[in-house]
PDB file of N, CA and C in Angstrom:
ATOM      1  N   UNK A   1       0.846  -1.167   0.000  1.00  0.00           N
ATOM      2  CA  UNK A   1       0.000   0.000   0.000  1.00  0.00           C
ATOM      3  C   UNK A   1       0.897   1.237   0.000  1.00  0.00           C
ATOM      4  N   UNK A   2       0.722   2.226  -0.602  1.00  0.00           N
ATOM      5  CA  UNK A   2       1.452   3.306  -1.174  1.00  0.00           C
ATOM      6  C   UNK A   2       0.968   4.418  -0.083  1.00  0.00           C
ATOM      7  N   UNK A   3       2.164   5.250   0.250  1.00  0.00           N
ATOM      8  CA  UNK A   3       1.477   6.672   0.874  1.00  0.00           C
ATOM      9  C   UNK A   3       0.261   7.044   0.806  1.00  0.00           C
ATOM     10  N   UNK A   4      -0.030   7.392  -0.799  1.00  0.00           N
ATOM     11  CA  UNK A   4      -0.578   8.364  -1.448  1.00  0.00           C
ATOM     12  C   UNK A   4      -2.333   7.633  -1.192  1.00  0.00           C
ATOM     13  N   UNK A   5      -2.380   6.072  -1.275  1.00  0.00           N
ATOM     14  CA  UNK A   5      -3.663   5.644  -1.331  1.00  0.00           C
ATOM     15  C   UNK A   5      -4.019   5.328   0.458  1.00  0.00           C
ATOM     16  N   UNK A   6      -2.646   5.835   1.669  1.00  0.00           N
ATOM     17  CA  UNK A   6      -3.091   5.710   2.883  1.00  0.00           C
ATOM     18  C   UNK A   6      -3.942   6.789   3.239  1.00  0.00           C
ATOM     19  N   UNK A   7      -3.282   8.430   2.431  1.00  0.00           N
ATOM     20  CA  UNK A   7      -3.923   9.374   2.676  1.00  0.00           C
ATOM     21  C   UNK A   7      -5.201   9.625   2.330  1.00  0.00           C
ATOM     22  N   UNK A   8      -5.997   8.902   1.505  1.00  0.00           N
ATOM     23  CA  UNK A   8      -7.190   8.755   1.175  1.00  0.00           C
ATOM     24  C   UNK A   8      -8.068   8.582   1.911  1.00  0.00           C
ATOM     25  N   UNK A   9      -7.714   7.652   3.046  1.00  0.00           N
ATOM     26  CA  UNK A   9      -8.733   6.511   3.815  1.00  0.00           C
ATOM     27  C   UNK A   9      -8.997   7.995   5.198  1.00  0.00           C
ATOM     28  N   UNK A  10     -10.215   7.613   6.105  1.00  0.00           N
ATOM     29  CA  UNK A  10     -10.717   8.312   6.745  1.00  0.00           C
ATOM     30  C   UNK A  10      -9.894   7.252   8.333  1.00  0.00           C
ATOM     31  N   UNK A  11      -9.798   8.153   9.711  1.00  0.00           N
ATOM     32  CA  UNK A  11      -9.326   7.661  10.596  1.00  0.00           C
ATOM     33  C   UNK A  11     -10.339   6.169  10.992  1.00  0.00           C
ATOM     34  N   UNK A  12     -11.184   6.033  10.666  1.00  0.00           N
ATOM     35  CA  UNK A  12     -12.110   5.094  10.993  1.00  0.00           C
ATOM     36  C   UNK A  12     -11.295   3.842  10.338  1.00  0.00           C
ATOM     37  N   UNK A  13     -11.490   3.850   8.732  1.00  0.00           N
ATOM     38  CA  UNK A  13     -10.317   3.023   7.672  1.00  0.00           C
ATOM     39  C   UNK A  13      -9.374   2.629   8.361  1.00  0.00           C
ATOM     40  N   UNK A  14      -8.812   3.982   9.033  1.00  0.00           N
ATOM     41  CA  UNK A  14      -7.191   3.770   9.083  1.00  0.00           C
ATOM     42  C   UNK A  14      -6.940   2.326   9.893  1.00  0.00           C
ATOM     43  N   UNK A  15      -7.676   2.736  11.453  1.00  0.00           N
ATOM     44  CA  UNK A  15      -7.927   1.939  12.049  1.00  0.00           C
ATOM     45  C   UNK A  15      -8.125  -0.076  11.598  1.00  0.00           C
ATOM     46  N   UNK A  16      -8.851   0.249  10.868  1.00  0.00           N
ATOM     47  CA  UNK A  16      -9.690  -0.987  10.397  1.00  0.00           C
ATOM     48  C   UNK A  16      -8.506  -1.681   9.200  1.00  0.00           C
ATOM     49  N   UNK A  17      -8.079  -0.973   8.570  1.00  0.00           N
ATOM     50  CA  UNK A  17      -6.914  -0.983   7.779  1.00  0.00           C
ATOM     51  C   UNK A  17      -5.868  -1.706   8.956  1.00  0.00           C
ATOM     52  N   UNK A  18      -5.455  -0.813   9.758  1.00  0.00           N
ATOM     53  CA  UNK A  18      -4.179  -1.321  10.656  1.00  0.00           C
ATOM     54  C   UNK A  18      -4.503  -2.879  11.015  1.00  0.00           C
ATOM     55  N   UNK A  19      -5.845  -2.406  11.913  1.00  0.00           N
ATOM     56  CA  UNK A  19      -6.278  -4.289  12.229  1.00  0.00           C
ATOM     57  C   UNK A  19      -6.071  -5.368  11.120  1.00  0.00           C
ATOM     58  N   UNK A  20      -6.258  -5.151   9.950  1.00  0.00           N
ATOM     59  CA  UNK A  20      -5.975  -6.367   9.166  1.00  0.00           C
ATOM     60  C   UNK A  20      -4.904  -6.864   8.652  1.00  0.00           C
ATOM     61  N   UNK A  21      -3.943  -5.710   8.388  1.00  0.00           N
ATOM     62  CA  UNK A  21      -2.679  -5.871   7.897  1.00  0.00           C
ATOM     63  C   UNK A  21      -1.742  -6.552   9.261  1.00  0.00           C
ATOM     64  N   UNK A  22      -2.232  -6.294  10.685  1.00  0.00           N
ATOM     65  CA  UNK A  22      -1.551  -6.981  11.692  1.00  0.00           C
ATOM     66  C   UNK A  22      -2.312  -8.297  11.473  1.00  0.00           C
ATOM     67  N   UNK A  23      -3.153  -8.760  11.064  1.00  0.00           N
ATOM     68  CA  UNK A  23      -3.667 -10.011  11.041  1.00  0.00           C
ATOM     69  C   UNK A  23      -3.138 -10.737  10.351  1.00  0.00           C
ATOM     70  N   UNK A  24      -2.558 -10.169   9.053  1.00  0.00           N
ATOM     71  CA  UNK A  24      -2.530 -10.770   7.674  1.00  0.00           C
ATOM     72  C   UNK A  24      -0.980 -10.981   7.624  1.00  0.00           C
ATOM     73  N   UNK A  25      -0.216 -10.002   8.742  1.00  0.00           N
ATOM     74  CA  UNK A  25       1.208 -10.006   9.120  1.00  0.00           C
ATOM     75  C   UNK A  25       1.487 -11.198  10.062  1.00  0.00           C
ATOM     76  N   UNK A  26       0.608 -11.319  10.996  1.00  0.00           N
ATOM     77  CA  UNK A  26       0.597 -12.444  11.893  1.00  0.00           C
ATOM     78  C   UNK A  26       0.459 -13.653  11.460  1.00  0.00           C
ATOM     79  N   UNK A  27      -0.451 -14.398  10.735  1.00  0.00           N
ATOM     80  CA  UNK A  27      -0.568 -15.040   9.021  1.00  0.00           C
ATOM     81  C   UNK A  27       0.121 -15.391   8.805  1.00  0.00           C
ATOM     82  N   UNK A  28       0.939 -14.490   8.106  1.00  0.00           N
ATOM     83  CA  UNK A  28       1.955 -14.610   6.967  1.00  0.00           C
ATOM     84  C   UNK A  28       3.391 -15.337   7.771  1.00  0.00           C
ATOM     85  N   UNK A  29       3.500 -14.932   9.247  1.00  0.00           N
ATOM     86  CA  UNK A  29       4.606 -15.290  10.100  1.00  0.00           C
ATOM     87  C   UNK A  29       4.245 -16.642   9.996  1.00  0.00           C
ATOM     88  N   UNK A  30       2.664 -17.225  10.729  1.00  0.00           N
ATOM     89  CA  UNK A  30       2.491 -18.490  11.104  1.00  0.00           C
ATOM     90  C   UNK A  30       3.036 -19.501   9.896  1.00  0.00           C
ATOM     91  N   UNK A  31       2.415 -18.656   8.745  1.00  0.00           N
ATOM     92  CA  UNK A  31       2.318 -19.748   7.628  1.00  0.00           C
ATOM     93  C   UNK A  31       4.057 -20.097   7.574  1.00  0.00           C
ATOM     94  N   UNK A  32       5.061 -19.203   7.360  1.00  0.00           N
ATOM     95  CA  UNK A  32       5.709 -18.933   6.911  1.00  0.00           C
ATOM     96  C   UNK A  32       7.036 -20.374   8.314  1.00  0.00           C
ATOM     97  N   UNK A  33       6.254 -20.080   9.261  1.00  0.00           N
ATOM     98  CA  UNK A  33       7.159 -20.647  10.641  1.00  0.00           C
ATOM     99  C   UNK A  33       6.769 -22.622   9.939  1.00  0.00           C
ATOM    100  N   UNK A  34       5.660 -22.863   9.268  1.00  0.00           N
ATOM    101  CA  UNK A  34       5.087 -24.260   9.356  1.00  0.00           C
ATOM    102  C   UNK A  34       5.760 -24.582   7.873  1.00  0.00           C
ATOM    103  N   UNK A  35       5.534 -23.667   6.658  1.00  0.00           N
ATOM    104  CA  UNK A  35       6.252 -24.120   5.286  1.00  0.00           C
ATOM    105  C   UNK A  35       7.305 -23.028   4.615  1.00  0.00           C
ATOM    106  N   UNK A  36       7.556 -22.746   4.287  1.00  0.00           N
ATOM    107  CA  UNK A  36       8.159 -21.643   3.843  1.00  0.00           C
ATOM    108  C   UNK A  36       7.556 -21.140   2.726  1.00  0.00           C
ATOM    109  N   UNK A  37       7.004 -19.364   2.824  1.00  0.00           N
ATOM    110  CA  UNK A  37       6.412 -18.865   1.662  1.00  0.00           C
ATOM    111  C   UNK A  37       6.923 -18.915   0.310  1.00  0.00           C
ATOM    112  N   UNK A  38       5.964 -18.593  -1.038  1.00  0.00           N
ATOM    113  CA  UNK A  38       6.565 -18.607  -1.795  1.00  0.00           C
ATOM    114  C   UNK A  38       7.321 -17.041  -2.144  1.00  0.00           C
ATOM    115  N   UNK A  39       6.804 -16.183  -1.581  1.00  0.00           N
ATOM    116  CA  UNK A  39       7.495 -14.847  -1.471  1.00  0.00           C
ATOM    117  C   UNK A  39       7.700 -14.399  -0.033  1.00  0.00           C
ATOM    118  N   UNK A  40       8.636 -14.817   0.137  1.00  0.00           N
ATOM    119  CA  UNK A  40       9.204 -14.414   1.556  1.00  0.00           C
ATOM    120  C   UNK A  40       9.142 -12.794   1.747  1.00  0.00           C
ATOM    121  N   UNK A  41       9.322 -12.232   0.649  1.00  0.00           N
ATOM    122  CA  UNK A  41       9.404 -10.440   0.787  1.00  0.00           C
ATOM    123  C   UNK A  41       8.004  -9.790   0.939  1.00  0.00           C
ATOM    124  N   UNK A  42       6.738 -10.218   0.868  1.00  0.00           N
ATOM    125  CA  UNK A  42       5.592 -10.284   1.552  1.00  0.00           C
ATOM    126  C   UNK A  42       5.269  -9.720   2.984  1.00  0.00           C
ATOM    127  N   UNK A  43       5.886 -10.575   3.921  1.00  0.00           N
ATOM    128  CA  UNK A  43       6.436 -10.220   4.803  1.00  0.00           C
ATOM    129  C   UNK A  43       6.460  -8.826   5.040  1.00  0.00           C
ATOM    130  N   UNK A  44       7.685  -8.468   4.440  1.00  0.00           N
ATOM    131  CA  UNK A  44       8.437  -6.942   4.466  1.00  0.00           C
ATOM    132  C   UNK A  44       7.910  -5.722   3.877  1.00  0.00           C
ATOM    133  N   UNK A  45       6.850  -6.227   2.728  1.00  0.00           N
ATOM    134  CA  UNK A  45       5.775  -5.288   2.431  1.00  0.00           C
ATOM    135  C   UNK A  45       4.570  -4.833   3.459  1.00  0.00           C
ATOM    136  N   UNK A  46       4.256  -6.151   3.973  1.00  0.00           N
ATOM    137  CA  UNK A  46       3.136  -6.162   5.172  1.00  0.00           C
ATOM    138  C   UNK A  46       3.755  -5.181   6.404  1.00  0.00           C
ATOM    139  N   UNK A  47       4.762  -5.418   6.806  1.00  0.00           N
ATOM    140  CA  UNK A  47       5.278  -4.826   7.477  1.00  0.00           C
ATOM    141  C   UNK A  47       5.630  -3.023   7.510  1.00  0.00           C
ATOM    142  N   UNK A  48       6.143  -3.146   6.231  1.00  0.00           N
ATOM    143  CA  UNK A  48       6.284  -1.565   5.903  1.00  0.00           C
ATOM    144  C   UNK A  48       4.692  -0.893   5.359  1.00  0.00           C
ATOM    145  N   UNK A  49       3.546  -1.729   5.303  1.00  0.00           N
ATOM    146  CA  UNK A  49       2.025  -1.076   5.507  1.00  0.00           C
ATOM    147  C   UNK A  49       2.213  -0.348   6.558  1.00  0.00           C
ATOM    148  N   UNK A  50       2.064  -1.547   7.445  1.00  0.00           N
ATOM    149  CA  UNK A  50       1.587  -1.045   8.964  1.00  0.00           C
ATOM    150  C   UNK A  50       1.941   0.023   9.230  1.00  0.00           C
ATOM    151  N   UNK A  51       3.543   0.142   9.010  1.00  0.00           N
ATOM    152  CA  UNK A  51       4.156   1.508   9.311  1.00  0.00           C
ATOM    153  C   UNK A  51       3.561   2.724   8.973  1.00  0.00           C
ATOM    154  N   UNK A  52       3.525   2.656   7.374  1.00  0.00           N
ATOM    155  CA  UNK A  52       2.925   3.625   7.025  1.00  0.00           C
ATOM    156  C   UNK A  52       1.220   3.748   7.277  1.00  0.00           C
ATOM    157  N   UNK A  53       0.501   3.329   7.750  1.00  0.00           N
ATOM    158  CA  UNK A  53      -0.949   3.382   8.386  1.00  0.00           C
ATOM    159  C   UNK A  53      -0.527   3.763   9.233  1.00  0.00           C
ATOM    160  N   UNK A  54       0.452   3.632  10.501  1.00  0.00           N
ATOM    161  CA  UNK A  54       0.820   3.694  11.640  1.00  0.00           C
ATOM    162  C   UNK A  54       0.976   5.354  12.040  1.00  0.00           C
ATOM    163  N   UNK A  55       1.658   5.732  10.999  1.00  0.00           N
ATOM    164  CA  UNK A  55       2.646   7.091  10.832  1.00  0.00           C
ATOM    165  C   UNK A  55       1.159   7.876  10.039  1.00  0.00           C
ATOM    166  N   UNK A  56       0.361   7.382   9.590  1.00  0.00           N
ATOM    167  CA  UNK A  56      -0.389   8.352   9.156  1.00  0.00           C
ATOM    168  C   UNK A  56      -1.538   8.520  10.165  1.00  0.00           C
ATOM    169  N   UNK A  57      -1.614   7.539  11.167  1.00  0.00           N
ATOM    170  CA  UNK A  57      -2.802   7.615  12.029  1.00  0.00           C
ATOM    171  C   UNK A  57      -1.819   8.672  13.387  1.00  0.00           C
ATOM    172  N   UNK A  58      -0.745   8.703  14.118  1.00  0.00           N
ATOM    173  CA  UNK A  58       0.001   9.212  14.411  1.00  0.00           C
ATOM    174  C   UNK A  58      -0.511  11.242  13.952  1.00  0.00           C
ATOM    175  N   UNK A  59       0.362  11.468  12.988  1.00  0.00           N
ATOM    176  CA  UNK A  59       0.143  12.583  11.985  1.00  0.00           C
ATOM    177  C   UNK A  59      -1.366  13.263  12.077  1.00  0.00           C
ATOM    178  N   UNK A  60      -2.239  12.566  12.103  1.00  0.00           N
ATOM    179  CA  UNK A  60      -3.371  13.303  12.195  1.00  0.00           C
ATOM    180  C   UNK A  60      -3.631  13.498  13.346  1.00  0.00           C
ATOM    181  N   UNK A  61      -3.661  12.706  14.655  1.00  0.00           N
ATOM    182  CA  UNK A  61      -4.137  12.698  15.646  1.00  0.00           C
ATOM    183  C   UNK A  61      -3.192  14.142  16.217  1.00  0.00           C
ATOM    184  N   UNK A  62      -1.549  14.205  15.785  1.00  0.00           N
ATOM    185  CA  UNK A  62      -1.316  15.408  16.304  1.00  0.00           C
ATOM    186  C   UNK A  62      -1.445  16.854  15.779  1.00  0.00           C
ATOM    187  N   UNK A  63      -2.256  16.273  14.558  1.00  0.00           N
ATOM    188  CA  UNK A  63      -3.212  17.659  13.888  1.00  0.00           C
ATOM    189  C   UNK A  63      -4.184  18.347  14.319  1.00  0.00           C
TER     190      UNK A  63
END
């Protein structure tokens, strides 16, 4: 997920957004601990979401 399409979403989204991508991050660990993915760099995308949802929910709240 790109900056540009985080800034779109409303704080409600953001929220709801964050919850899934930690789900889908948590997931991706389990699956990943039992077989090994076929894109391990998945992962590191999921990860650098969160951030950026993270940093944009952050940003507004001290707006």
């Amino acid at each position: 997920m790109r900056q540009s399409e985080v800034k779109e979403f409303s704080v409600e989204e953001l929220h709801e957004e964050l919850e899934n991508h930690k789900r889908k991050l948590a997931d991706l660990k389990m699956t990943h601990v039992l077989s090994p993915l076929d894109d391990p760099s998945e992962i590191k995308k999921v990860r650098r979401s969160i951030a950026r949802i993270a940093t944009e929910i952050t940003k507004r709240e001290l707006d």
